[in-house]
Protein backbone atom coordinates (compact mmCIF):
# COMPACT_ATOMS: atom_id res chain seq x y z
CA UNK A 1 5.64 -1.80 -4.87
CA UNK A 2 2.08 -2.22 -3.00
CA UNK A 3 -0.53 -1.30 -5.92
CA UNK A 4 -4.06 -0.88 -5.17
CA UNK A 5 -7.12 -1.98 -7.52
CA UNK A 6 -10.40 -0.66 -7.00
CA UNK A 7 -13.75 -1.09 -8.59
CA UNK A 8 -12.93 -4.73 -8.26
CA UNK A 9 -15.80 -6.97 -9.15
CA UNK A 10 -16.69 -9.55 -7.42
CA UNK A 11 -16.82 -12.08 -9.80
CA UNK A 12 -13.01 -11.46 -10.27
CA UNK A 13 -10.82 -14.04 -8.53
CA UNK A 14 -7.42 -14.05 -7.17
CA UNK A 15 -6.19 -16.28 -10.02
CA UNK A 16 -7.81 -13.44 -12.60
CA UNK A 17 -6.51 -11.10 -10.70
CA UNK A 18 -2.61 -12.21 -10.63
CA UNK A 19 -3.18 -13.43 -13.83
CA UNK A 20 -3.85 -10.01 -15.49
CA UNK A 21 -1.10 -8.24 -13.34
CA UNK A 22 2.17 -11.06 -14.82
CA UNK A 23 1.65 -10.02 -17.68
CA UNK A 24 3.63 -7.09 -16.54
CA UNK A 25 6.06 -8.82 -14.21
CA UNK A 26 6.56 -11.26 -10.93
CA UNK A 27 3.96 -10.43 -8.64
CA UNK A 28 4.34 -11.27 -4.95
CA UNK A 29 1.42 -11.10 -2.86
CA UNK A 30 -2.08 -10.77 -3.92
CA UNK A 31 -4.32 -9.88 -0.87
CA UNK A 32 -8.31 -9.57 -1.76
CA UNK A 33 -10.35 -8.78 1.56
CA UNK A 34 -13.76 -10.23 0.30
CA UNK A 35 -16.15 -9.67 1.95
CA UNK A 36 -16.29 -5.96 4.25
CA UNK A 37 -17.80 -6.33 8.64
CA UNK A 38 -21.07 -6.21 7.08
CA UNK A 39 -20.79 -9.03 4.40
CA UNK A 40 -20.58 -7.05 0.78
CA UNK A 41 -17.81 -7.56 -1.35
CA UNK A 42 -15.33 -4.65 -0.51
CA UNK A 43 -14.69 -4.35 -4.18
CA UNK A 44 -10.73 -3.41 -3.71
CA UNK A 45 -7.16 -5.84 -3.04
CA UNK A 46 -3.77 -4.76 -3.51
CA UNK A 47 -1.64 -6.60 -5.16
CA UNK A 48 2.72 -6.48 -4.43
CA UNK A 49 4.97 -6.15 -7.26
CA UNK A 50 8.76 -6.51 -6.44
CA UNK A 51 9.98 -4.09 -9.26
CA UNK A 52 9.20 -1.25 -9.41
CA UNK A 53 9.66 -0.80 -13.13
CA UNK A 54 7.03 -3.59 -14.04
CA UNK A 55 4.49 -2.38 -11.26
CA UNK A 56 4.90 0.87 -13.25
CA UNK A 57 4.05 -0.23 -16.43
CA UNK A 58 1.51 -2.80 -14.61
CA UNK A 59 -0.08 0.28 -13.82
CA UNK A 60 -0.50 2.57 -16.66
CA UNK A 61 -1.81 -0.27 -18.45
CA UNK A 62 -4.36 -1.60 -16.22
CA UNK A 63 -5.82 1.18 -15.30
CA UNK A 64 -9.41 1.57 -16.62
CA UNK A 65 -9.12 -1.74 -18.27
CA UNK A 66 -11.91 -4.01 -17.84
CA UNK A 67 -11.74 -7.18 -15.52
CA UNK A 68 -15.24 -9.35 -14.03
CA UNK A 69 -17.37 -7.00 -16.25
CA UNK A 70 -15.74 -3.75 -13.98
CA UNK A 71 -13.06 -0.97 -15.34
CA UNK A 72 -10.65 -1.29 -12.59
CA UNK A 73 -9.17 1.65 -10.99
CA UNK A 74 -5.15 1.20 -10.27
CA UNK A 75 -2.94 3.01 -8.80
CA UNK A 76 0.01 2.99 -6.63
CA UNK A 77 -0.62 2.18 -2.70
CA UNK A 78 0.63 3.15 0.80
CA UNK A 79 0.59 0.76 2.71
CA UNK A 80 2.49 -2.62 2.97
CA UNK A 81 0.97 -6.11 2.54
């Protein structure tokens, strides 16, 4: 499962990042885009989960939790890393 985090700050690394979400379950990729065309932090990444189960529960708890000083905003994605 392809979850995406918003309200990402960008202190927050990818280490944080993946980090926060194993404490849930193997995580595959974790993709953060940086930096947007016109060089702000985009503020969003997705990160892959290969069970569904875990992502699940990776979700409900992580969701409004706090992470860089932000309450992230998680939730499950469409698209495919």
């Amino acid at each position: 499962m392809i979850i995406y985090v918003g309200n990402l700050s960008p202190k927050t690394s990818e280490r944080q990042l993946r980090k926060a979400f194993e404490m849930y379950g193997k995580v595959g990729k974790v993709q953060m885009n940086n930096q947007s065309r016109e060089g702000k932090a985009c503020g969003f990444c997705f990160v892959e989960m290969p069970f569904s189960n875990q992502a699940a529960v990776a979700i409900r708890e992580l969701n409004g939790k706090e992470l860089g000083g932000n309450a992230l905003t998680i939730k499950e994605s469409g698209v495919s890393i």
